[in-house]
C-alpha atoms as a PDB file:
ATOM      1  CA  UNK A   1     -70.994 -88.240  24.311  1.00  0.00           C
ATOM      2  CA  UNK A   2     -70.811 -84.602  24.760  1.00  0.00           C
ATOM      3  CA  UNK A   3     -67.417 -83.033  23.995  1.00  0.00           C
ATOM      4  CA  UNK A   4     -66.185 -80.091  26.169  1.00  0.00           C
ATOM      5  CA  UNK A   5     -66.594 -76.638  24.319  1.00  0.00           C
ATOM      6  CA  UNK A   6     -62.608 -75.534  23.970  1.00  0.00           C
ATOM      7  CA  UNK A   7     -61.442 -73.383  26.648  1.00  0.00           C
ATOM      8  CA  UNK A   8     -61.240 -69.249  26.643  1.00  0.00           C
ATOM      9  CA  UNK A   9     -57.116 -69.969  27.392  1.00  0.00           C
ATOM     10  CA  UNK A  10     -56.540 -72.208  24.194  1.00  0.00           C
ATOM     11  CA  UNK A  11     -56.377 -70.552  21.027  1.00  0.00           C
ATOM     12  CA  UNK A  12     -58.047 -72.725  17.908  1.00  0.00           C
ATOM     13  CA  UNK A  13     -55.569 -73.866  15.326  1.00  0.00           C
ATOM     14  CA  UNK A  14     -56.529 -71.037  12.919  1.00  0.00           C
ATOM     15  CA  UNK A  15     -55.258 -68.388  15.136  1.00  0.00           C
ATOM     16  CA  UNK A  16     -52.345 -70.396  15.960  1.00  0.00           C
ATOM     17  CA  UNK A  17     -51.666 -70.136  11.823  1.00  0.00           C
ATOM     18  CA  UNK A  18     -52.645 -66.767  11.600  1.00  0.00           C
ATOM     19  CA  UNK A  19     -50.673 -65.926  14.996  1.00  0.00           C
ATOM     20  CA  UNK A  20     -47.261 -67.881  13.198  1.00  0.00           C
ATOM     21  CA  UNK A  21     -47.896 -66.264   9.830  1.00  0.00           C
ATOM     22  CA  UNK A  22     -47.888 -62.357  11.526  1.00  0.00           C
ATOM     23  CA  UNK A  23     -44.613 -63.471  13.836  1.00  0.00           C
ATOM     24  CA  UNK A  24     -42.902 -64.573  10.645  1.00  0.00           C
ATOM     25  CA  UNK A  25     -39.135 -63.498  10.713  1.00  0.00           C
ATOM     26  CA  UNK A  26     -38.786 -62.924   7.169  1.00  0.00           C
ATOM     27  CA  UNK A  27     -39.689 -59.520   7.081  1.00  0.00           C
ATOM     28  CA  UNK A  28     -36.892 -59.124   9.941  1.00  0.00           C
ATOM     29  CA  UNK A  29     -34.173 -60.522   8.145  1.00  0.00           C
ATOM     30  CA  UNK A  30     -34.935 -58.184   5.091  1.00  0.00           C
ATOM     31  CA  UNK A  31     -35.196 -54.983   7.424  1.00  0.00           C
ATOM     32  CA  UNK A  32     -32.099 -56.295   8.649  1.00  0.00           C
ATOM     33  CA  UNK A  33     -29.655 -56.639   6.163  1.00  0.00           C
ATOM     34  CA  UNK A  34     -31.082 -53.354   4.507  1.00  0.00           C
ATOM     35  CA  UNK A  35     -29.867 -51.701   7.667  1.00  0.00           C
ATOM     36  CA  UNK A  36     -26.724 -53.307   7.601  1.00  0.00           C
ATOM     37  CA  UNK A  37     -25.901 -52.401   3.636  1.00  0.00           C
ATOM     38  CA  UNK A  38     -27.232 -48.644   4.622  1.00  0.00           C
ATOM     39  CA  UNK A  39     -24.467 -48.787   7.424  1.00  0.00           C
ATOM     40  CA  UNK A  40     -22.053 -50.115   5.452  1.00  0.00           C
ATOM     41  CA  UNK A  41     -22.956 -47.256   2.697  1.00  0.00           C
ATOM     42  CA  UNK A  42     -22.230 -44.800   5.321  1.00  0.00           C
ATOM     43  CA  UNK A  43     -18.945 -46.565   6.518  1.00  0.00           C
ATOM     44  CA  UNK A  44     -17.844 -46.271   2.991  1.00  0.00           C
ATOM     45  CA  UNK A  45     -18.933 -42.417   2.521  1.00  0.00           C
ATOM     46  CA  UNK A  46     -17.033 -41.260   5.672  1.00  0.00           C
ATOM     47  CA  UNK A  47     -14.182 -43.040   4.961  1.00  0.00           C
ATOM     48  CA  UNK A  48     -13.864 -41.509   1.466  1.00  0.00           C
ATOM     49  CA  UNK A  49     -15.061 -37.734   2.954  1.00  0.00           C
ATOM     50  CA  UNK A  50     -11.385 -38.699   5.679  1.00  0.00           C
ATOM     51  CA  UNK A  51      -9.243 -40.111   2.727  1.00  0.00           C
ATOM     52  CA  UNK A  52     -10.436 -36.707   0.180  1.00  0.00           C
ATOM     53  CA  UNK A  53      -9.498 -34.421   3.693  1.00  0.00           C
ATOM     54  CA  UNK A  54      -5.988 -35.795   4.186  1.00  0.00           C
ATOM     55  CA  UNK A  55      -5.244 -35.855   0.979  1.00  0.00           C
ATOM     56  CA  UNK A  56      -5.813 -31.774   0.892  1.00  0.00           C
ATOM     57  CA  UNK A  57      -4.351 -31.489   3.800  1.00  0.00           C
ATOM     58  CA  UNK A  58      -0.565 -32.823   2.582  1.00  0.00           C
ATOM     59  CA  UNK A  59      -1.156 -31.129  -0.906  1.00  0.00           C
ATOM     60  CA  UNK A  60       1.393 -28.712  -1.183  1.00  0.00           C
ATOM     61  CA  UNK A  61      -0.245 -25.186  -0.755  1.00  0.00           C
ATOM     62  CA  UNK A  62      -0.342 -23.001  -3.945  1.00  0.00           C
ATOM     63  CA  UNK A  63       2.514 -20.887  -4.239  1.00  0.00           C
ATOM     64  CA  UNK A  64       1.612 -17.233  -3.344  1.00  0.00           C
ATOM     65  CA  UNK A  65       3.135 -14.445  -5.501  1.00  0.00           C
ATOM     66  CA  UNK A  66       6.460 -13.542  -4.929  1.00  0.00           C
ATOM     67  CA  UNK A  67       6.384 -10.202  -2.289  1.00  0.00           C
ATOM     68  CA  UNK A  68       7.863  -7.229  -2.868  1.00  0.00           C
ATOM     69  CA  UNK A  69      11.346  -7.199  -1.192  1.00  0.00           C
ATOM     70  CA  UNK A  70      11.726  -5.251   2.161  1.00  0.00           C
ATOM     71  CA  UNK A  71      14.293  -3.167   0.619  1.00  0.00           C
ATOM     72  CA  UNK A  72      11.685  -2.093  -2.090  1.00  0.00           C
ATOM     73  CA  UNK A  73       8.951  -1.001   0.723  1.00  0.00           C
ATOM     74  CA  UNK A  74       6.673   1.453  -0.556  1.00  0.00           C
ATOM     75  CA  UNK A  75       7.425   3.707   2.848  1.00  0.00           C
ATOM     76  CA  UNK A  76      11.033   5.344   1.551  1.00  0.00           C
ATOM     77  CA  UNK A  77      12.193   8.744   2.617  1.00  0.00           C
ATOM     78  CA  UNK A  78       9.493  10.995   0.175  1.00  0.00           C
ATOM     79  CA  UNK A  79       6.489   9.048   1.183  1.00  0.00           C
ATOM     80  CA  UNK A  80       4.919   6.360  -0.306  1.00  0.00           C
ATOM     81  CA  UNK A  81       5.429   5.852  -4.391  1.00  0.00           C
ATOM     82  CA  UNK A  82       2.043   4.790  -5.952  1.00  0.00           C
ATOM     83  CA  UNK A  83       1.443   1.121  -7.221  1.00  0.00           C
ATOM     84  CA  UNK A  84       2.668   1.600 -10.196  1.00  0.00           C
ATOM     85  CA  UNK A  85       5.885   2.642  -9.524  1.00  0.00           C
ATOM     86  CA  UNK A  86       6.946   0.162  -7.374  1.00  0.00           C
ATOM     87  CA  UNK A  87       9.026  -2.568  -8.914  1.00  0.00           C
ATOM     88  CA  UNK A  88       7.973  -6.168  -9.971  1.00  0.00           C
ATOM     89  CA  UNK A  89       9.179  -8.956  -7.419  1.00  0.00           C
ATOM     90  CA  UNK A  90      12.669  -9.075  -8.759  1.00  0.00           C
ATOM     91  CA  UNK A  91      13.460  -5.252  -8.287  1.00  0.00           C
ATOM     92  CA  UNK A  92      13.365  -4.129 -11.934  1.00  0.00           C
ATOM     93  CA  UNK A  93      13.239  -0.980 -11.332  1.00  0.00           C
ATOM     94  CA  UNK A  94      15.879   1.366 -12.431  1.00  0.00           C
ATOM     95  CA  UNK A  95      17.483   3.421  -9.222  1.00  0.00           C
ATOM     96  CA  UNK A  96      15.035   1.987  -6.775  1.00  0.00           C
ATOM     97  CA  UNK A  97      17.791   1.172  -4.295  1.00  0.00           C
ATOM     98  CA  UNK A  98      17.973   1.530  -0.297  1.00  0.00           C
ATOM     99  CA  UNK A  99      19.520   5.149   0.424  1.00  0.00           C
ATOM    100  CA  UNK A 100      20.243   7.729   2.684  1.00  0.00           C
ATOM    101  CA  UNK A 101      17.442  10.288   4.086  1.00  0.00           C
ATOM    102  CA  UNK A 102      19.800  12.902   3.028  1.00  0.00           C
ATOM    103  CA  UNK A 103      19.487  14.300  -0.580  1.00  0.00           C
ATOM    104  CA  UNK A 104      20.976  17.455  -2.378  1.00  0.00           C
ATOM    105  CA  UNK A 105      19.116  20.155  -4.772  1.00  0.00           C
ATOM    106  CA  UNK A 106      20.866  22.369  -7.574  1.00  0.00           C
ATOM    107  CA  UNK A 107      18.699  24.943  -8.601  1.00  0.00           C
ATOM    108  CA  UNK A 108      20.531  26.117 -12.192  1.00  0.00           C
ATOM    109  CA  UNK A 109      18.055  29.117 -12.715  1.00  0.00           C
ATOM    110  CA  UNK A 110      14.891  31.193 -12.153  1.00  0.00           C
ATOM    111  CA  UNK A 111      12.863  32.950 -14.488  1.00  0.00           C
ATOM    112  CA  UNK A 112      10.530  36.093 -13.168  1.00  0.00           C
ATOM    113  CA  UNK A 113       7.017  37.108 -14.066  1.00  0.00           C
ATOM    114  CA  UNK A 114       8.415  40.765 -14.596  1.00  0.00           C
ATOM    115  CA  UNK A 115      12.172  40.569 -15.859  1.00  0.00           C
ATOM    116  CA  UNK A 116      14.334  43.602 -14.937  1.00  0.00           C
ATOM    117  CA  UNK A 117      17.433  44.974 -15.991  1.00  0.00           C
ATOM    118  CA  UNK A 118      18.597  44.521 -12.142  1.00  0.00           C
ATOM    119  CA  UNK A 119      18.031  40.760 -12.178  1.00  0.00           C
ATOM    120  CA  UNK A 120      21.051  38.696 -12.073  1.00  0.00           C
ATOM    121  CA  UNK A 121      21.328  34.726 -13.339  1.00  0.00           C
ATOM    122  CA  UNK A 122      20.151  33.220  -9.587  1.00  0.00           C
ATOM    123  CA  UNK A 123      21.670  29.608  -8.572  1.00  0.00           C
ATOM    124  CA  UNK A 124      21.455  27.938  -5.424  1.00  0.00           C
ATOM    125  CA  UNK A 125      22.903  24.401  -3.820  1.00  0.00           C
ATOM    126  CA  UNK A 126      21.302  23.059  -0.697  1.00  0.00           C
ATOM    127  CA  UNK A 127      20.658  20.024   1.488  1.00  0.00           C
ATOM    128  CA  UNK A 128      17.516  18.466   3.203  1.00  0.00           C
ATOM    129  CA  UNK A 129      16.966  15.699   5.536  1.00  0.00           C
ATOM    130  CA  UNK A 130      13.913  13.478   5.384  1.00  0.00           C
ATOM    131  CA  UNK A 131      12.069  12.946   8.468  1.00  0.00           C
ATOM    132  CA  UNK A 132       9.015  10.254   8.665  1.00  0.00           C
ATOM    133  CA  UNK A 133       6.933   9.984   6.058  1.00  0.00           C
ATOM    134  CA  UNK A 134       6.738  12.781   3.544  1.00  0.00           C
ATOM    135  CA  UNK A 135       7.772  15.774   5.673  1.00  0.00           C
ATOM    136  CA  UNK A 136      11.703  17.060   5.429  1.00  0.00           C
ATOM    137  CA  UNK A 137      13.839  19.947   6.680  1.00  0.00           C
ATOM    138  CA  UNK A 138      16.854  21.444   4.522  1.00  0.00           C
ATOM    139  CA  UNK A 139      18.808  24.336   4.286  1.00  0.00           C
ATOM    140  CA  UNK A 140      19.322  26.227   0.702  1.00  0.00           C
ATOM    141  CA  UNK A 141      22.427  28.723  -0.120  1.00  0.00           C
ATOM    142  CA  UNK A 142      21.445  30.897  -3.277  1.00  0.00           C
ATOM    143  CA  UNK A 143      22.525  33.951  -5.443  1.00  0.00           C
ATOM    144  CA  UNK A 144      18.823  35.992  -5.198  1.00  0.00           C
ATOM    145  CA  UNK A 145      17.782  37.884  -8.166  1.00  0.00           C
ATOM    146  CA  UNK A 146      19.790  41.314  -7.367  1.00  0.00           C
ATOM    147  CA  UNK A 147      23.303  39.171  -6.790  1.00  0.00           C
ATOM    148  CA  UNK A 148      23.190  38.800  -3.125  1.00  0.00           C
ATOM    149  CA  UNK A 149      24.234  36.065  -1.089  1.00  0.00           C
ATOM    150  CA  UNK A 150      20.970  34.496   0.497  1.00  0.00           C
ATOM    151  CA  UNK A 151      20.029  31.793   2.747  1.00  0.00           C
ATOM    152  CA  UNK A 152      16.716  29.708   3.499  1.00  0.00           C
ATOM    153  CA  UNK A 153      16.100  27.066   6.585  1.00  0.00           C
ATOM    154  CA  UNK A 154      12.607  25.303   5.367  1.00  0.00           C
ATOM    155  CA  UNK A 155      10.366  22.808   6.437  1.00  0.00           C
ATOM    156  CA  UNK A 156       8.116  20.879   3.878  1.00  0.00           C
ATOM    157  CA  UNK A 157       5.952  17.375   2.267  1.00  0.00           C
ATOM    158  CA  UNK A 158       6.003  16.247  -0.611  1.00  0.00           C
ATOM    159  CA  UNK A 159       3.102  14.647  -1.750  1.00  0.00           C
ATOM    160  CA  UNK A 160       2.427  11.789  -3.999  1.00  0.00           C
ATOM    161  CA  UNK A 161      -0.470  10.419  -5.793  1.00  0.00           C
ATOM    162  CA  UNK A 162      -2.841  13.515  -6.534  1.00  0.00           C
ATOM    163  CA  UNK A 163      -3.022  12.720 -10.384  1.00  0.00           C
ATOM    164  CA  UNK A 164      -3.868   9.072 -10.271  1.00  0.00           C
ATOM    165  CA  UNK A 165      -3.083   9.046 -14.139  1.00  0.00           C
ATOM    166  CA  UNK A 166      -0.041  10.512 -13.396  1.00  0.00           C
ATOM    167  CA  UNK A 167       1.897   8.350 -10.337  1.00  0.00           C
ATOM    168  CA  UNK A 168       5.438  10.371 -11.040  1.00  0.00           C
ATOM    169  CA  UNK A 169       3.641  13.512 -10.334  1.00  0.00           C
ATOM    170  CA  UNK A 170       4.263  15.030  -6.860  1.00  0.00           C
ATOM    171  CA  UNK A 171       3.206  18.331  -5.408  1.00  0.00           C
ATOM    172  CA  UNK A 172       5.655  19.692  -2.474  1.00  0.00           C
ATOM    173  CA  UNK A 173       5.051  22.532  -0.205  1.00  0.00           C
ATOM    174  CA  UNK A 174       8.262  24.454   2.185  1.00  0.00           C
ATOM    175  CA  UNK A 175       7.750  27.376   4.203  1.00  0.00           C
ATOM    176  CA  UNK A 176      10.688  28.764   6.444  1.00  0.00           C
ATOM    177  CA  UNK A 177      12.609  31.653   6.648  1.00  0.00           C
ATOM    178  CA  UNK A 178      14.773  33.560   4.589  1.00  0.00           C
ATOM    179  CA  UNK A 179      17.780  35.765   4.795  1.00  0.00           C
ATOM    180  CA  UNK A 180      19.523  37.608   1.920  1.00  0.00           C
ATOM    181  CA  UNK A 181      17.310  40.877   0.769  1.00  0.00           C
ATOM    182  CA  UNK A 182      19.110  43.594   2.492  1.00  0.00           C
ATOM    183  CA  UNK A 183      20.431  47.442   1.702  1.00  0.00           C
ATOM    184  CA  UNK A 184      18.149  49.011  -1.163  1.00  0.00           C
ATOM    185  CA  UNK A 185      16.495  45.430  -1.894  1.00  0.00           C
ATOM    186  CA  UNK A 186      15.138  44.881   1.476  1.00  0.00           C
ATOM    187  CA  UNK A 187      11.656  46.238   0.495  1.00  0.00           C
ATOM    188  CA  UNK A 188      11.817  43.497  -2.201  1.00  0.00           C
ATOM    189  CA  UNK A 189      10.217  41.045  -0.582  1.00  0.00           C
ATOM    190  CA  UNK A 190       7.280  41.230   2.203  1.00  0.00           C
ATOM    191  CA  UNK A 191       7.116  41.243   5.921  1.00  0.00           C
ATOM    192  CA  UNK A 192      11.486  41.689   5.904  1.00  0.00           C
ATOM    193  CA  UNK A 193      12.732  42.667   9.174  1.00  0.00           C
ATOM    194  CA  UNK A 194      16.718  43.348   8.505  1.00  0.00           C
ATOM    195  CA  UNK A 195      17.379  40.839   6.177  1.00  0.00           C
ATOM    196  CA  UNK A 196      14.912  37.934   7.418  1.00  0.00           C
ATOM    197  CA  UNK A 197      11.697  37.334   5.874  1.00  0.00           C
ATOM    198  CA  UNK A 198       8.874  34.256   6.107  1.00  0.00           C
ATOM    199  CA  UNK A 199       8.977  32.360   2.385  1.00  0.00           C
ATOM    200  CA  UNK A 200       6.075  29.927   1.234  1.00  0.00           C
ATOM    201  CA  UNK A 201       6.799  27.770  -1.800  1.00  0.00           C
ATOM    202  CA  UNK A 202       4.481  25.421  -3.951  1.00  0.00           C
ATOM    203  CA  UNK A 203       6.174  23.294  -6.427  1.00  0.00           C
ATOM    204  CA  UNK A 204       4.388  20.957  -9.242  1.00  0.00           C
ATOM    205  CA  UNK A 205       7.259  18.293 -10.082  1.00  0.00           C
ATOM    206  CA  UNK A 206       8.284  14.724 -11.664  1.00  0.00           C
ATOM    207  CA  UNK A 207       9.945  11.582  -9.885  1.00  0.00           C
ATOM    208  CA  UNK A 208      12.138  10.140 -12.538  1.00  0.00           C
ATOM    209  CA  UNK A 209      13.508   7.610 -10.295  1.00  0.00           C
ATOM    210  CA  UNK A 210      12.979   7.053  -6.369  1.00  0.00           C
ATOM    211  CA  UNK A 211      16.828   9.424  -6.645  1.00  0.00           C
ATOM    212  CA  UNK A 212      16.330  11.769  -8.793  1.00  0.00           C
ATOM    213  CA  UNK A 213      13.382  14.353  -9.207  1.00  0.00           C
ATOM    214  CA  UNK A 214      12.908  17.815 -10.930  1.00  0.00           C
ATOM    215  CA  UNK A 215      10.328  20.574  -9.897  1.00  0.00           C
ATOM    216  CA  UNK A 216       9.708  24.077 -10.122  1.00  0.00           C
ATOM    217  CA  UNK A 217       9.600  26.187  -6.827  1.00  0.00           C
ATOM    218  CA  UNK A 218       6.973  28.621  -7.747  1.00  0.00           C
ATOM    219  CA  UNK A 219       7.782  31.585  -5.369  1.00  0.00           C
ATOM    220  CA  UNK A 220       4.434  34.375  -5.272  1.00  0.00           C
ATOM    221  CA  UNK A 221       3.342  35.609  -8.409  1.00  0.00           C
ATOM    222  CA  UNK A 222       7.661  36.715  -8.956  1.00  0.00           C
ATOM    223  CA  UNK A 223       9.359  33.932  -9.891  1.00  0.00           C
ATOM    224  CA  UNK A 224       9.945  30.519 -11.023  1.00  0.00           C
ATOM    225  CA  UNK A 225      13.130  28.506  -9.939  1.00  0.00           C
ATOM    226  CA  UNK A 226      14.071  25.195 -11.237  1.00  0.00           C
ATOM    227  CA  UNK A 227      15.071  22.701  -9.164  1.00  0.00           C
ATOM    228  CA  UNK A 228      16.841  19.114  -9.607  1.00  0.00           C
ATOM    229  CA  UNK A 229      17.017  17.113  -6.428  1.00  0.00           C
ATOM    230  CA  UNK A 230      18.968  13.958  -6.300  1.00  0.00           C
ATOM    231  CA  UNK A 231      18.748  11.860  -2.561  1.00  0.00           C
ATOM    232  CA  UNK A 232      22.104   9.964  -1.896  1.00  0.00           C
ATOM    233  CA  UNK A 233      22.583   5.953  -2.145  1.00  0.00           C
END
């Protein structure tokens, strides 16, 4: 007796097999526990990346150098010193102290380009007053070189750091006005209208400490003076 042919909707056994063999869940379970050890590998990796971070984060912070006190600021009444002569952190410095804006010169003696037997042994003793920065005003009371009593109200800057090899080094410019060259002296000097006469000075000098300083006021092509300034505590 004829058997029925199998139907369109009924798969043969040997697709059923190969069907079963391509729907196996092996490969699954593989894929899935190598997803799960790569998540756990990345668990891990953050949690070490968070432990390394708050561990940095309550490390003490390296100690920065110790700063320069505020009393030893680079900005005192002459304008700012150059690196190398400010003091280390603990102030070893000798003289560099806080002090007053006010400082006194002594100037012991000039010396002139063209000596005379008129010239007398010229002193003077003044004052100045430091304004911002470099610039200062003073007032100077001298002996000039013929033994009269003289007077000069000046404004000036002194000027640090133009030799770098040389940070005490300081070049200081004044120019005011001057009273003292009267009588048969008054055509010593230029421009002198009864006694008063304009004065430019430009004077090379050394900072020994932040208080005391020495220069020489060179006056024209006439003269030389000496000068020792010392600024008060």
């Amino acid at each position: 007796m004829p058997t029925d042919p199998p139907s369109p909707s009924s798969p043969c056994p040997a697709a059923l097999a190969r069907l079963r063999g391509g729907l196996s869940l092996a490969p699954l379970q593989r894929s899935g526990r190598g997803r799960v050890r790569a998540a756990l590998r990345g668990l891990a990796g953050a949690a070490g990346v968070l432990a390394a971070s708050q561990a940095f984060a309550q490390s003490p912070p390296e100690a920065a150098p110790d700063a320069i006190p505020e009393r030893y600021s680079l900005s005192w009444p002459w304008g700012p010193l150059p690196d190398r002569f400010v003091p280390d952190a603990g102030g070893r410095a000798a003289g560099l102290v806080e002090g007053s804006p006010w400082s006194l010169h002594l100037s012991p003696g000039t010396w002139h380009s063209n000596p005379s037997d008129d010239h007398r042994h010229s002193t003077g003793l003044g004052l100045r007053r430091a304004l911002d920065g470099r610039q200062f005003i003073g007032f100077n009371a001298f002996s000039n070189s013929f033994g009269q009593p003289s007077a000069y109200a000046m404004y000036g800057q002194r000027l640090h750091g133009g030799v770098p090899a040389l940070p005490r080094f300081y070049t200081e410019w004044t120019a005011g006005l001057m009273y003292g060259y009267v009588g048969d002296r008054a055509d010593e000097v230029p421009l002198n209208v009864r006694g008063f006469s304009p004065v430019f000075t430009l004077s090379p000098g050394w900072q020994f400490t932040p208080n005391l300083s020495v220069q020489l006021n060179v006056i024209g092509t006439v003269a030389v003076m000496l000068q020792v300034d010392w600024r008060f505590r």
